[in-house]
PDB file of N, CA and C in Angstrom:
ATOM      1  N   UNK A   1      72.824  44.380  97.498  1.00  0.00           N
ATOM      2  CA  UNK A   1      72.171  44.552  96.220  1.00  0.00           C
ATOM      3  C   UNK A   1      71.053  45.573  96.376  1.00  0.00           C
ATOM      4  N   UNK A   2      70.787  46.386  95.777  1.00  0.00           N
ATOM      5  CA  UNK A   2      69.971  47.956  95.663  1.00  0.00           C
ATOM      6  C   UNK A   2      68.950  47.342  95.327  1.00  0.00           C
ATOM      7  N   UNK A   3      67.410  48.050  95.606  1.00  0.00           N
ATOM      8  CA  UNK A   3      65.983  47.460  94.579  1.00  0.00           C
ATOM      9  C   UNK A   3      66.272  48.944  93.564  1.00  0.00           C
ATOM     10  N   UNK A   4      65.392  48.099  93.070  1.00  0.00           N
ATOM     11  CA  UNK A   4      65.438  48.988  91.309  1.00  0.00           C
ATOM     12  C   UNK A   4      64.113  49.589  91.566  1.00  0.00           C
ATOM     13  N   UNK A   5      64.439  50.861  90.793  1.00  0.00           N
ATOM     14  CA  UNK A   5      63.094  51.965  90.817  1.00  0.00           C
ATOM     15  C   UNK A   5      63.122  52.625  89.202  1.00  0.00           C
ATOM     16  N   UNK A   6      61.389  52.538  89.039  1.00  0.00           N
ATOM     17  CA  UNK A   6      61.845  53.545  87.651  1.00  0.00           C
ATOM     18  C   UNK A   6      60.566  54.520  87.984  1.00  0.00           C
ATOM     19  N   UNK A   7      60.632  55.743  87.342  1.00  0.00           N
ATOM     20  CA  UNK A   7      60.077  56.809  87.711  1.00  0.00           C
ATOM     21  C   UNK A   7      60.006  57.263  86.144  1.00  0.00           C
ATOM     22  N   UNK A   8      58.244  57.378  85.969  1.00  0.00           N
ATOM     23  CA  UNK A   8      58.029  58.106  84.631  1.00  0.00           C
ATOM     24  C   UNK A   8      57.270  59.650  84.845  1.00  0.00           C
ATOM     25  N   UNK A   9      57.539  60.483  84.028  1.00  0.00           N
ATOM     26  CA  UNK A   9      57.225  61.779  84.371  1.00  0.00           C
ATOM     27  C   UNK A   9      56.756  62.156  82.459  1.00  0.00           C
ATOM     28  N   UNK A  10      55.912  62.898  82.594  1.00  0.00           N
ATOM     29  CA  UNK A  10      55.608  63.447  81.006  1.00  0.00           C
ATOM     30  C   UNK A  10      56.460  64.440  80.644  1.00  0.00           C
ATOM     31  N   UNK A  11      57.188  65.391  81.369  1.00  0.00           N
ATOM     32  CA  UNK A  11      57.584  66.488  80.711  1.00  0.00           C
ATOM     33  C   UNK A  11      59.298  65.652  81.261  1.00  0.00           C
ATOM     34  N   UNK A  12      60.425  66.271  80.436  1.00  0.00           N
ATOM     35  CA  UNK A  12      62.268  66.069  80.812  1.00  0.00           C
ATOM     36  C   UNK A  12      62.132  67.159  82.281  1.00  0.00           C
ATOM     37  N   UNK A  13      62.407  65.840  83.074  1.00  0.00           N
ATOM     38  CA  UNK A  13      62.727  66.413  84.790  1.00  0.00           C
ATOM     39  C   UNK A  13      63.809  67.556  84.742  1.00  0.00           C
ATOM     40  N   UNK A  14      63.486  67.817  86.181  1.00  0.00           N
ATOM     41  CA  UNK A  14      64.010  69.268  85.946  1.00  0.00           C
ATOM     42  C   UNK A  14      64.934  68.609  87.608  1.00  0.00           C
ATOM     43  N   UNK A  15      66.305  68.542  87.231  1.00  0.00           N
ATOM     44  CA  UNK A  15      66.996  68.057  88.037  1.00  0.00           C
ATOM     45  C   UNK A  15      67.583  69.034  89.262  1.00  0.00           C
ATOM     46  N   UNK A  16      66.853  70.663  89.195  1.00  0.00           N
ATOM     47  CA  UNK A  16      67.391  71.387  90.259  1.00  0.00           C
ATOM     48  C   UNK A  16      65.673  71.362  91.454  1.00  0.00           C
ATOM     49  N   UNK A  17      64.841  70.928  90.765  1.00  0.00           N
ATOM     50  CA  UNK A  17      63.632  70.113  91.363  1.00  0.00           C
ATOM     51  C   UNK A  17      64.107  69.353  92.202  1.00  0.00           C
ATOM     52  N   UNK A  18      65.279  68.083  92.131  1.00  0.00           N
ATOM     53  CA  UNK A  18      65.323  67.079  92.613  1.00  0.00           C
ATOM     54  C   UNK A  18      66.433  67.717  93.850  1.00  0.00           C
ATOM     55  N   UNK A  19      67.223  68.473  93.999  1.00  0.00           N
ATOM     56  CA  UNK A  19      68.348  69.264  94.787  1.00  0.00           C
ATOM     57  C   UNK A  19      67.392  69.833  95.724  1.00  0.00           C
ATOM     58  N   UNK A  20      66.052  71.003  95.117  1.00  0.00           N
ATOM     59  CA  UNK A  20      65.128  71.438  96.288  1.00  0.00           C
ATOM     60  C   UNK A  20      64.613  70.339  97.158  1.00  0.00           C
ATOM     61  N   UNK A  21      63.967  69.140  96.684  1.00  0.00           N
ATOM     62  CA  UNK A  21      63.660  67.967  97.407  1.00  0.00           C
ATOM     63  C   UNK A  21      64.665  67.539  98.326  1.00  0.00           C
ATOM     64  N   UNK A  22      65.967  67.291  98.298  1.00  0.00           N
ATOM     65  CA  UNK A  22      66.975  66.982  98.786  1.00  0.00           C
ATOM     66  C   UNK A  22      66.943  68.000 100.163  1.00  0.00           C
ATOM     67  N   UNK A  23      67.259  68.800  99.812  1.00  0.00           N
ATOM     68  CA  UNK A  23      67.694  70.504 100.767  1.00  0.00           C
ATOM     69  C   UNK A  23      66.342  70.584 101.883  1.00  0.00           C
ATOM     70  N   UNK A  24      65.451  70.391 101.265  1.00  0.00           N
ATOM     71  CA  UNK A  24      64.164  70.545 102.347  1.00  0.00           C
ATOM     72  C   UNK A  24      63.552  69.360 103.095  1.00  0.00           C
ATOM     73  N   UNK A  25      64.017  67.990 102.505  1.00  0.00           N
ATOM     74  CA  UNK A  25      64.124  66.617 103.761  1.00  0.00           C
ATOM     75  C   UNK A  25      64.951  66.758 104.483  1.00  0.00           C
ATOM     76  N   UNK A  26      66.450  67.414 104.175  1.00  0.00           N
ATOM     77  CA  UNK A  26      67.256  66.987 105.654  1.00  0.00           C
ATOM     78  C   UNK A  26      68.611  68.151 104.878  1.00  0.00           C
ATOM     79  N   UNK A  27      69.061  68.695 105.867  1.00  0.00           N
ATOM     80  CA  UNK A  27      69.981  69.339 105.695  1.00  0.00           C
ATOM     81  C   UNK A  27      71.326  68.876 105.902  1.00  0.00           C
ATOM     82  N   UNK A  28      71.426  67.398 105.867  1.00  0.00           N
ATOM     83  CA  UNK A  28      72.550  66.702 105.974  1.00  0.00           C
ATOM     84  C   UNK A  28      72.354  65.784 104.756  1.00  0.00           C
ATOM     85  N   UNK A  29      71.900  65.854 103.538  1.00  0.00           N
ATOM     86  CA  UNK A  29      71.842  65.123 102.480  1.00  0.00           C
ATOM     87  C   UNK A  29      72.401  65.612 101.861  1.00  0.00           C
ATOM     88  N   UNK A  30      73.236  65.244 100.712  1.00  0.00           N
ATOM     89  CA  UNK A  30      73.839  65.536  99.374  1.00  0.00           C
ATOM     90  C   UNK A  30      73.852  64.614  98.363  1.00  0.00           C
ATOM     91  N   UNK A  31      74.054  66.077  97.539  1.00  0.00           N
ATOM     92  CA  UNK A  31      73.707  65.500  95.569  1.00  0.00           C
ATOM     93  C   UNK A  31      74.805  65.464  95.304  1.00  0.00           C
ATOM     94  N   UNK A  32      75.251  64.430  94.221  1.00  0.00           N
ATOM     95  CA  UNK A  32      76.571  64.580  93.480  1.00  0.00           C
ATOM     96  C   UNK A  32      76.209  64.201  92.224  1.00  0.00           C
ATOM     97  N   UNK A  33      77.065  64.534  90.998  1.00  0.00           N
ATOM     98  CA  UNK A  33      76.665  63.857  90.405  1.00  0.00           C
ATOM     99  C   UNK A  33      77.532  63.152  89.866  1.00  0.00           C
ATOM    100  N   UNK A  34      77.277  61.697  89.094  1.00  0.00           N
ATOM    101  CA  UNK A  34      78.596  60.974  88.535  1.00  0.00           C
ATOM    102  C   UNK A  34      77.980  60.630  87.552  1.00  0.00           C
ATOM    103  N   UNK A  35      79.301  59.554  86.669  1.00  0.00           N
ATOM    104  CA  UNK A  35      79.233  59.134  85.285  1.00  0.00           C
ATOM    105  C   UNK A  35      79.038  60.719  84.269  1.00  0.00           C
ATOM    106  N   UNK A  36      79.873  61.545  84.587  1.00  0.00           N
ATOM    107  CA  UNK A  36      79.727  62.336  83.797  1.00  0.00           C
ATOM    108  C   UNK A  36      77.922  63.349  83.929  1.00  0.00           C
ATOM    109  N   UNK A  37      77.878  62.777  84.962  1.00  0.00           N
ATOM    110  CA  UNK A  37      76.506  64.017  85.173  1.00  0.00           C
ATOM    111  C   UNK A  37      75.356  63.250  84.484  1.00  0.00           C
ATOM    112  N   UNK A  38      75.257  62.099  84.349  1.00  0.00           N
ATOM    113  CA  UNK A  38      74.406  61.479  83.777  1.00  0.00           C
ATOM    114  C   UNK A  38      73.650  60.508  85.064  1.00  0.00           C
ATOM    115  N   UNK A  39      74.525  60.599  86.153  1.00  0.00           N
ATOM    116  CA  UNK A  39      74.117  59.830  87.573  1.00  0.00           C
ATOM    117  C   UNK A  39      73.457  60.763  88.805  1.00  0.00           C
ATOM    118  N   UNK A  40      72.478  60.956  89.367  1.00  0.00           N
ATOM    119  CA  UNK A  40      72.558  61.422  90.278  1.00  0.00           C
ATOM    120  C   UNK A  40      72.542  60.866  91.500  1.00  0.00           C
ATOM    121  N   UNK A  41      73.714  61.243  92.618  1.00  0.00           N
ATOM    122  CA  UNK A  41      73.504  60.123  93.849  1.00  0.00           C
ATOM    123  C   UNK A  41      73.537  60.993  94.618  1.00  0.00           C
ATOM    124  N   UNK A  42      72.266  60.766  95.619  1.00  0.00           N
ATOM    125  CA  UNK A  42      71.817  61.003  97.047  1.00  0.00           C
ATOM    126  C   UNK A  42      72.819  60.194  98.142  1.00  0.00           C
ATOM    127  N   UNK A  43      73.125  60.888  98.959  1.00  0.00           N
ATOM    128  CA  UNK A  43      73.979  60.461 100.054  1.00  0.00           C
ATOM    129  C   UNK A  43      73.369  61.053 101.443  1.00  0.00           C
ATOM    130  N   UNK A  44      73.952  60.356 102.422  1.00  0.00           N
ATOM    131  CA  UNK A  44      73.194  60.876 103.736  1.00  0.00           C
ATOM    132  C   UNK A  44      74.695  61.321 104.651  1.00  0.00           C
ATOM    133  N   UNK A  45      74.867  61.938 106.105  1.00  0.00           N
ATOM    134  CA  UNK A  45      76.102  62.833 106.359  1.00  0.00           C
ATOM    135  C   UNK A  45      77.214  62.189 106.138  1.00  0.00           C
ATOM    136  N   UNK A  46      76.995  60.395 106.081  1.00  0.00           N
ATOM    137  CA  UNK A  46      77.951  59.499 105.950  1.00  0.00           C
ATOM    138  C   UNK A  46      78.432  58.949 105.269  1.00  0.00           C
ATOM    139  N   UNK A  47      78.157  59.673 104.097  1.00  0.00           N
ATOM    140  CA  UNK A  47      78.531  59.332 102.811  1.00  0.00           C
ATOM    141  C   UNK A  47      77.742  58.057 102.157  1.00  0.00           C
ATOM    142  N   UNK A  48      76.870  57.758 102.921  1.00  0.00           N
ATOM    143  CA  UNK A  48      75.935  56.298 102.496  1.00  0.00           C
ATOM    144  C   UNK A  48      74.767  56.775 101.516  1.00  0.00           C
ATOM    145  N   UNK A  49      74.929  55.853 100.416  1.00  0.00           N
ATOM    146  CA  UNK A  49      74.113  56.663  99.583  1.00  0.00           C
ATOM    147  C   UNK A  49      72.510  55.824  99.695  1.00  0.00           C
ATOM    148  N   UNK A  50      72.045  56.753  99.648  1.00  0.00           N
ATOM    149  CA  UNK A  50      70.125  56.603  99.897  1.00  0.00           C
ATOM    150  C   UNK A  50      69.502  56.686  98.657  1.00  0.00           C
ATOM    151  N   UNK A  51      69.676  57.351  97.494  1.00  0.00           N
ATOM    152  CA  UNK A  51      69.357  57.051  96.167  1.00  0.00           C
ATOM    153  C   UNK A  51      70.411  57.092  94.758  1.00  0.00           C
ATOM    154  N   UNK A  52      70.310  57.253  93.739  1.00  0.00           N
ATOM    155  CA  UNK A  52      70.599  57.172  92.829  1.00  0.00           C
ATOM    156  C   UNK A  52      69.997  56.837  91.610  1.00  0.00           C
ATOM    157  N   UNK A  53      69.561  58.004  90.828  1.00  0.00           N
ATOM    158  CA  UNK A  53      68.979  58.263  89.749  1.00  0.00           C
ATOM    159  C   UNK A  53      69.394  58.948  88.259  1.00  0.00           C
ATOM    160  N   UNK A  54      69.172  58.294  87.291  1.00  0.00           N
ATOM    161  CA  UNK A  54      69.202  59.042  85.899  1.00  0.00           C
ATOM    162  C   UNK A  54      68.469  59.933  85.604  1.00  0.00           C
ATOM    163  N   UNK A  55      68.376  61.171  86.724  1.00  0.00           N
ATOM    164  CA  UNK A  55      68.049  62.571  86.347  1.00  0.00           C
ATOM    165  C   UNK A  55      67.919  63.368  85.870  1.00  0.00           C
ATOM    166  N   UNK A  56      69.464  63.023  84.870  1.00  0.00           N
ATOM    167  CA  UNK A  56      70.074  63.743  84.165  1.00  0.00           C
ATOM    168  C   UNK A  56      70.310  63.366  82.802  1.00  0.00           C
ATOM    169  N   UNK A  57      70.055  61.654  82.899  1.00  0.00           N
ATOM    170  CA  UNK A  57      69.834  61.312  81.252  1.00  0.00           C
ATOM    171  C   UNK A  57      68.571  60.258  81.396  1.00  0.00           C
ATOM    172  N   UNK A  58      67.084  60.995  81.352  1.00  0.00           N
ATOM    173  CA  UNK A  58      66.089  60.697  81.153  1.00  0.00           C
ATOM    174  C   UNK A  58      66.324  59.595  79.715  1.00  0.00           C
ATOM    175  N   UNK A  59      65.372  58.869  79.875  1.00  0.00           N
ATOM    176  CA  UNK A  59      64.756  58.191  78.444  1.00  0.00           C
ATOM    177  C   UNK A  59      63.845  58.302  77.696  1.00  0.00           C
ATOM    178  N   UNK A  60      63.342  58.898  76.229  1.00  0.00           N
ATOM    179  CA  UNK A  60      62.292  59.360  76.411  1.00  0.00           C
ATOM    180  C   UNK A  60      61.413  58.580  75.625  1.00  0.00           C
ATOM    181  N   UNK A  61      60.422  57.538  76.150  1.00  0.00           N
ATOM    182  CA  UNK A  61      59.524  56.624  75.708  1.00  0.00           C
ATOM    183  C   UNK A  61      58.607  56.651  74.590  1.00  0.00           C
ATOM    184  N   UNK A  62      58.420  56.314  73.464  1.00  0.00           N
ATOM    185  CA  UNK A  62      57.595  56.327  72.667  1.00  0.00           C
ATOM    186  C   UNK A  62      56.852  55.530  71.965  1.00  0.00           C
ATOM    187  N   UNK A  63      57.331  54.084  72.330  1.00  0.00           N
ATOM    188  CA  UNK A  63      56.585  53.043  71.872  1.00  0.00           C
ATOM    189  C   UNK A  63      55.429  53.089  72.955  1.00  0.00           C
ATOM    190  N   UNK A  64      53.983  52.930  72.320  1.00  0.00           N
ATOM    191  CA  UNK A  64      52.768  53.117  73.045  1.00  0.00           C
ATOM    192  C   UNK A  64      52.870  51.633  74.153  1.00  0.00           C
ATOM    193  N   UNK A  65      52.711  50.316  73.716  1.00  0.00           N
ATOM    194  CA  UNK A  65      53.023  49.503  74.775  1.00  0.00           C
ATOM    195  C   UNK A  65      53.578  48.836  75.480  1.00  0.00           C
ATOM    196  N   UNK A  66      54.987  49.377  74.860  1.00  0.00           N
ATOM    197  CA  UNK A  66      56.139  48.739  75.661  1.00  0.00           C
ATOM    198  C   UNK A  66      56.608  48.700  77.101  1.00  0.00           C
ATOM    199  N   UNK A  67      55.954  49.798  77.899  1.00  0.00           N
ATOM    200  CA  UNK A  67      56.301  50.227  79.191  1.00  0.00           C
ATOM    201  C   UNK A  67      55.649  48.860  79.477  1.00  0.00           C
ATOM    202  N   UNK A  68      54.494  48.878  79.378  1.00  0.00           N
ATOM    203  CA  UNK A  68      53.743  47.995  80.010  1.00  0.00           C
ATOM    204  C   UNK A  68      53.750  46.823  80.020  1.00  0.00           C
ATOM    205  N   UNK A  69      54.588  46.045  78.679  1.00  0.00           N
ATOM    206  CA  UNK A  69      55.124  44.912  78.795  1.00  0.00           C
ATOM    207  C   UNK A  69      55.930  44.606  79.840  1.00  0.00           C
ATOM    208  N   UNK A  70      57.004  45.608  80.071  1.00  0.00           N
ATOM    209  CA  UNK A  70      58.412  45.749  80.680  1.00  0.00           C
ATOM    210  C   UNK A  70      57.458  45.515  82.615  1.00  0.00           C
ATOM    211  N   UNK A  71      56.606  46.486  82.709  1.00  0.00           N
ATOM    212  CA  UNK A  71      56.059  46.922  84.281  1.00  0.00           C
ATOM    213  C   UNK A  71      55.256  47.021  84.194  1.00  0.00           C
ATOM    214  N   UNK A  72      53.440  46.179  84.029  1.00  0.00           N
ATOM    215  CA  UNK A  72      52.160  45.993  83.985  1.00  0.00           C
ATOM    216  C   UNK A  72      51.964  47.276  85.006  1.00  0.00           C
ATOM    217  N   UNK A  73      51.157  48.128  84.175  1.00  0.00           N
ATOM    218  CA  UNK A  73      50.407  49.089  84.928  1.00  0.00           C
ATOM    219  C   UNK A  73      51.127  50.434  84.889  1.00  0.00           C
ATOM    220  N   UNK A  74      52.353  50.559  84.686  1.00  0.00           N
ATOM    221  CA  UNK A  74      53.521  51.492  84.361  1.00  0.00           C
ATOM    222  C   UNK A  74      52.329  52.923  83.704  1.00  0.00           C
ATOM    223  N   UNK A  75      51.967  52.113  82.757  1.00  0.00           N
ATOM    224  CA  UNK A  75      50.830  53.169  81.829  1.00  0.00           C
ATOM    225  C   UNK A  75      51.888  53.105  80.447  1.00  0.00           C
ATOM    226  N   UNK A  76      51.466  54.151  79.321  1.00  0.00           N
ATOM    227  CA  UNK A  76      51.650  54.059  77.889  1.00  0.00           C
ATOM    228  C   UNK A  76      52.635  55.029  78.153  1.00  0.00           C
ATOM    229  N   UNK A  77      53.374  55.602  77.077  1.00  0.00           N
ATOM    230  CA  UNK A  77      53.904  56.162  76.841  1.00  0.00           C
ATOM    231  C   UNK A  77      53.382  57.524  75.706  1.00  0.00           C
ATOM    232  N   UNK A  78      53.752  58.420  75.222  1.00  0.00           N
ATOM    233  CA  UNK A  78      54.864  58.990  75.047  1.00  0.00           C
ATOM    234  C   UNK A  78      55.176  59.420  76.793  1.00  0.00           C
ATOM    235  N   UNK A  79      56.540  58.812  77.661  1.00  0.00           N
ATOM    236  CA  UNK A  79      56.948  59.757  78.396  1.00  0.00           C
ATOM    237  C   UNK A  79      58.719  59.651  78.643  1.00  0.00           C
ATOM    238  N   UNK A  80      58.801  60.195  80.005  1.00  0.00           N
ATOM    239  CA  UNK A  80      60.699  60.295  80.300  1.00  0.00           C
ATOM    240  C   UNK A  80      60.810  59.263  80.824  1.00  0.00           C
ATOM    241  N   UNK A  81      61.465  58.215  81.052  1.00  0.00           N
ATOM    242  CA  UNK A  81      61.603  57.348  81.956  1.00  0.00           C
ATOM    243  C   UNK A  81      63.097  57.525  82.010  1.00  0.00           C
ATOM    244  N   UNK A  82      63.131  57.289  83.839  1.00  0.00           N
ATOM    245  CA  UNK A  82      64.157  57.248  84.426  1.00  0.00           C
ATOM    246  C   UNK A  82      63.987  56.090  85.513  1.00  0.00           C
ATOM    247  N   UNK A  83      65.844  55.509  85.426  1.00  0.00           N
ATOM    248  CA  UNK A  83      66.208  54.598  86.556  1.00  0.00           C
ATOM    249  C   UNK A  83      66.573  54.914  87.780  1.00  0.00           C
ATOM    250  N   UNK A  84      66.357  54.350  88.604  1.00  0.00           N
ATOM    251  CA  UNK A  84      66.772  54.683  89.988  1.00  0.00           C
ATOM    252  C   UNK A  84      67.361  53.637  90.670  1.00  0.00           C
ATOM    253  N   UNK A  85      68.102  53.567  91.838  1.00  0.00           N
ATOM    254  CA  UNK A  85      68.592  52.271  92.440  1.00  0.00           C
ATOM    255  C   UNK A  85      68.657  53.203  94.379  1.00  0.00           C
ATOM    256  N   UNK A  86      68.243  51.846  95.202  1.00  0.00           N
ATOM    257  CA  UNK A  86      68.061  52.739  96.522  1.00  0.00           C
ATOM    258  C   UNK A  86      68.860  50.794  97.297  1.00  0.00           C
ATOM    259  N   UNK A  87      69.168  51.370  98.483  1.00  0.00           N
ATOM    260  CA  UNK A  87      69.687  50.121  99.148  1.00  0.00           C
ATOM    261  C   UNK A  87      68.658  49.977 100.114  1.00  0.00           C
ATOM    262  N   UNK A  88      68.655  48.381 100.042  1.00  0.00           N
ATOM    263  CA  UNK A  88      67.466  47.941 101.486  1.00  0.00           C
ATOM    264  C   UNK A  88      67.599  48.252 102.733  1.00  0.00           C
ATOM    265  N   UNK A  89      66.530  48.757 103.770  1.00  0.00           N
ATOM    266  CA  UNK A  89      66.985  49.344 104.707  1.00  0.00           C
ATOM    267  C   UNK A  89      66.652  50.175 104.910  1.00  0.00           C
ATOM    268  N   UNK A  90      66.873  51.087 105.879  1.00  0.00           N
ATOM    269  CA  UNK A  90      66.254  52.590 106.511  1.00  0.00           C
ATOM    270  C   UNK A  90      66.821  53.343 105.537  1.00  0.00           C
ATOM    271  N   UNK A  91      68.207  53.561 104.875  1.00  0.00           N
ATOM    272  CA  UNK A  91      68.629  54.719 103.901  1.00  0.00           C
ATOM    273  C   UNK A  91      67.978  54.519 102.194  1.00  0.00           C
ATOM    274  N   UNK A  92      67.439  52.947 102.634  1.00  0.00           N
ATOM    275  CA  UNK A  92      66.492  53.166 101.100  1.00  0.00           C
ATOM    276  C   UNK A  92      65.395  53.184 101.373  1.00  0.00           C
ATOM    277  N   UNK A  93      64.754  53.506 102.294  1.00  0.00           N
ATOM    278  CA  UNK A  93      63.640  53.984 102.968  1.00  0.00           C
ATOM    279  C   UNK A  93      63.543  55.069 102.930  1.00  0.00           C
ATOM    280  N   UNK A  94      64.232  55.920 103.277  1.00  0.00           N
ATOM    281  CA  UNK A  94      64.650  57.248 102.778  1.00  0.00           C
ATOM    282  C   UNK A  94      64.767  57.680 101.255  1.00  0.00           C
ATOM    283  N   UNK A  95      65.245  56.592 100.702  1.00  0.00           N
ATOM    284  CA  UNK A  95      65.705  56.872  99.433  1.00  0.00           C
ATOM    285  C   UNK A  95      64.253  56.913  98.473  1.00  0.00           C
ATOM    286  N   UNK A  96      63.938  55.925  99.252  1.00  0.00           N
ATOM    287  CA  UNK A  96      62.386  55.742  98.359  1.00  0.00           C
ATOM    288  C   UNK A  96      61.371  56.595  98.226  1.00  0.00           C
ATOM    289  N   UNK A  97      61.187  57.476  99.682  1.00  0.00           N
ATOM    290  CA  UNK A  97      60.222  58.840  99.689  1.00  0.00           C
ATOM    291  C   UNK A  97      60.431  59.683  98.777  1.00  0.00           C
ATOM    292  N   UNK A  98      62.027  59.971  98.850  1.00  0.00           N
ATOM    293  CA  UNK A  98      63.112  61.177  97.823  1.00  0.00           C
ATOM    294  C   UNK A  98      62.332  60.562  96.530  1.00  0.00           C
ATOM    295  N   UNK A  99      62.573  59.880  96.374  1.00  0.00           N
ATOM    296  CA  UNK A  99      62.459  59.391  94.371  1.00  0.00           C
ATOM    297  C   UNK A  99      60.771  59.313  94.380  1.00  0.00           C
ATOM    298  N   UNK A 100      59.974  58.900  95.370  1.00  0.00           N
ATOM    299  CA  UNK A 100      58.248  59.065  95.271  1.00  0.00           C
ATOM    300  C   UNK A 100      57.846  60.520  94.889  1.00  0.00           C
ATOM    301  N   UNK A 101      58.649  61.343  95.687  1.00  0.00           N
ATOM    302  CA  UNK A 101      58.747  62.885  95.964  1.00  0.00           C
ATOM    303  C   UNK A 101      58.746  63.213  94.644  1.00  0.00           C
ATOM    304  N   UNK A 102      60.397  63.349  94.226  1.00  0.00           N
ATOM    305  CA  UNK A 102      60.718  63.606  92.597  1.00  0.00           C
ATOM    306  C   UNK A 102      59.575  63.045  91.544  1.00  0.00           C
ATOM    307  N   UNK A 103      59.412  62.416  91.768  1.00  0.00           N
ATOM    308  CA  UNK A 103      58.023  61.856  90.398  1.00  0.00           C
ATOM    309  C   UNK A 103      57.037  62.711  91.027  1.00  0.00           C
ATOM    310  N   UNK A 104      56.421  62.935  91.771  1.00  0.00           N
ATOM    311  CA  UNK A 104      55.249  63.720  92.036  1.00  0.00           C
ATOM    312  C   UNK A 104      55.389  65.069  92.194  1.00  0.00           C
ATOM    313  N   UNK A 105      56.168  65.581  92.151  1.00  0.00           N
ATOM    314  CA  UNK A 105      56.682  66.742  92.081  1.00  0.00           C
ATOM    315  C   UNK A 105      56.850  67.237  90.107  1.00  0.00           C
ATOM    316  N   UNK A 106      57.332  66.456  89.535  1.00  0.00           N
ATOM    317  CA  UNK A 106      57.508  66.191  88.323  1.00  0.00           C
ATOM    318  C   UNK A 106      56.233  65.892  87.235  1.00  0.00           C
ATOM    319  N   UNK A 107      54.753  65.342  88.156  1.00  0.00           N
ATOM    320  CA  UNK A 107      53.709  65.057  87.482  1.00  0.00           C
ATOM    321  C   UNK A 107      53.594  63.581  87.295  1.00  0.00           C
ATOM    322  N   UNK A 108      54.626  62.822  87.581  1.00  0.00           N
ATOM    323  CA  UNK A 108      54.683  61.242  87.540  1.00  0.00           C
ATOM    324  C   UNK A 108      54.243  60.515  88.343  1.00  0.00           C
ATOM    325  N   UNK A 109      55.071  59.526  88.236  1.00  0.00           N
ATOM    326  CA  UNK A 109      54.788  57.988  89.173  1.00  0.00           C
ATOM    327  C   UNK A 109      56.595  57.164  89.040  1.00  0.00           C
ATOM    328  N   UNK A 110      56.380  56.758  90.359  1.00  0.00           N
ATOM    329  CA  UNK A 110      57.491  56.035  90.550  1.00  0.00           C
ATOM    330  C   UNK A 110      56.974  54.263  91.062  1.00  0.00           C
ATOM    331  N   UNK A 111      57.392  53.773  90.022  1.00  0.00           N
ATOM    332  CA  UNK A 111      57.055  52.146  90.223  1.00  0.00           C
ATOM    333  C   UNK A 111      58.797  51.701  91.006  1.00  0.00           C
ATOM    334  N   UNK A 112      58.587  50.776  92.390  1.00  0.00           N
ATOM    335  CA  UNK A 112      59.348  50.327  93.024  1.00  0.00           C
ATOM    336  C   UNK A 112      59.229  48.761  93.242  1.00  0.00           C
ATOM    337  N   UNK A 113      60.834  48.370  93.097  1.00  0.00           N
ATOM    338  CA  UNK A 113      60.381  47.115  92.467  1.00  0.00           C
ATOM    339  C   UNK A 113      60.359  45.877  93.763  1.00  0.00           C
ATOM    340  N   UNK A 114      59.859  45.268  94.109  1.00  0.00           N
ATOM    341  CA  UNK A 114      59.341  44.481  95.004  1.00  0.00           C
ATOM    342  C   UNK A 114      60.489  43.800  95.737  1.00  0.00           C
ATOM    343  N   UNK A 115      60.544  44.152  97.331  1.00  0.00           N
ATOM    344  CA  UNK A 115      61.972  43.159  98.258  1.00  0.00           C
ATOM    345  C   UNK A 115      61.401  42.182  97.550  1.00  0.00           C
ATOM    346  N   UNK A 116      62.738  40.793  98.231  1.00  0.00           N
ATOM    347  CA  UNK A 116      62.867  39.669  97.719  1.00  0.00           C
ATOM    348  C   UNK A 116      61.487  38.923  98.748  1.00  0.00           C
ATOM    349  N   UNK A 117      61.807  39.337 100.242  1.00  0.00           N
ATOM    350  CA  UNK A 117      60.284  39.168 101.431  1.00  0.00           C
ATOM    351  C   UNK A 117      59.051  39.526 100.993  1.00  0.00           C
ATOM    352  N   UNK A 118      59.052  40.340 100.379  1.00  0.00           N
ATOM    353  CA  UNK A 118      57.602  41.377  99.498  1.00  0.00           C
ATOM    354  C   UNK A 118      57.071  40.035  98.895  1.00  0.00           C
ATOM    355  N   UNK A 119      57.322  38.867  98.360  1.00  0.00           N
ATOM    356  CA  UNK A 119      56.853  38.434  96.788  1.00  0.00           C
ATOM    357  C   UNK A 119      56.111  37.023  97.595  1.00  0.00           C
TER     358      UNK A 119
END
């Protein structure tokens, strides 16, 4: 089972942003994209995937306090919100820097949602 990540950014991500991030951690990573280009999945040389994000079909937030109902501290909105999913473990360890990266790179924040050991 993957932990869940969501990543809010103010401006619609710029998903060849997220390919430079990719290309300059490791030169054995790849992007694909699925569901019609609406998925983006990070993979490592073994085809094991390390992230997976809605890159490509942002959400774009406008109710002022709803984020914050949903993820205390998230902050308000108007912004993009996007999902992410990473597997427990060293490749979602990996996965997790990639998607910290992409939001800060982007002007955001990436809220990650707590192991089951974490709580």
């Amino acid at each position: 089972m993957p932990r869940d990540i969501v990543i809010v950014v103010p401006e619609v991500p710029d998903v060849a942003l997220l390919e430079k991030i990719v290309e300059s951690a490791d030169g054995q990573l790849h992007v694909r994209a699925t569901r019609n280009g609406a998925l983006s999945v990070i993979t490592d040389q073994d085809g094991d995937m390390l992230l997976a994000i809605t890159a490509n079909s942002p959400i774009l937030v406008r109710v002022k306090d709803e984020p914050n109902r949903l993820i205390p501290g998230i902050g308000n909105g108007p912004f993009w919100w996007l999902e992410g999913w990473v597997p427990f473990g060293a490749g979602g360890d990996a996965g997790l820097r990639l998607a910290e990266q992409f939001a800060a790179a982007c002007g955001g924040r990436c809220h990650i949602a707590k192991a089951p050991d974490d709580e």
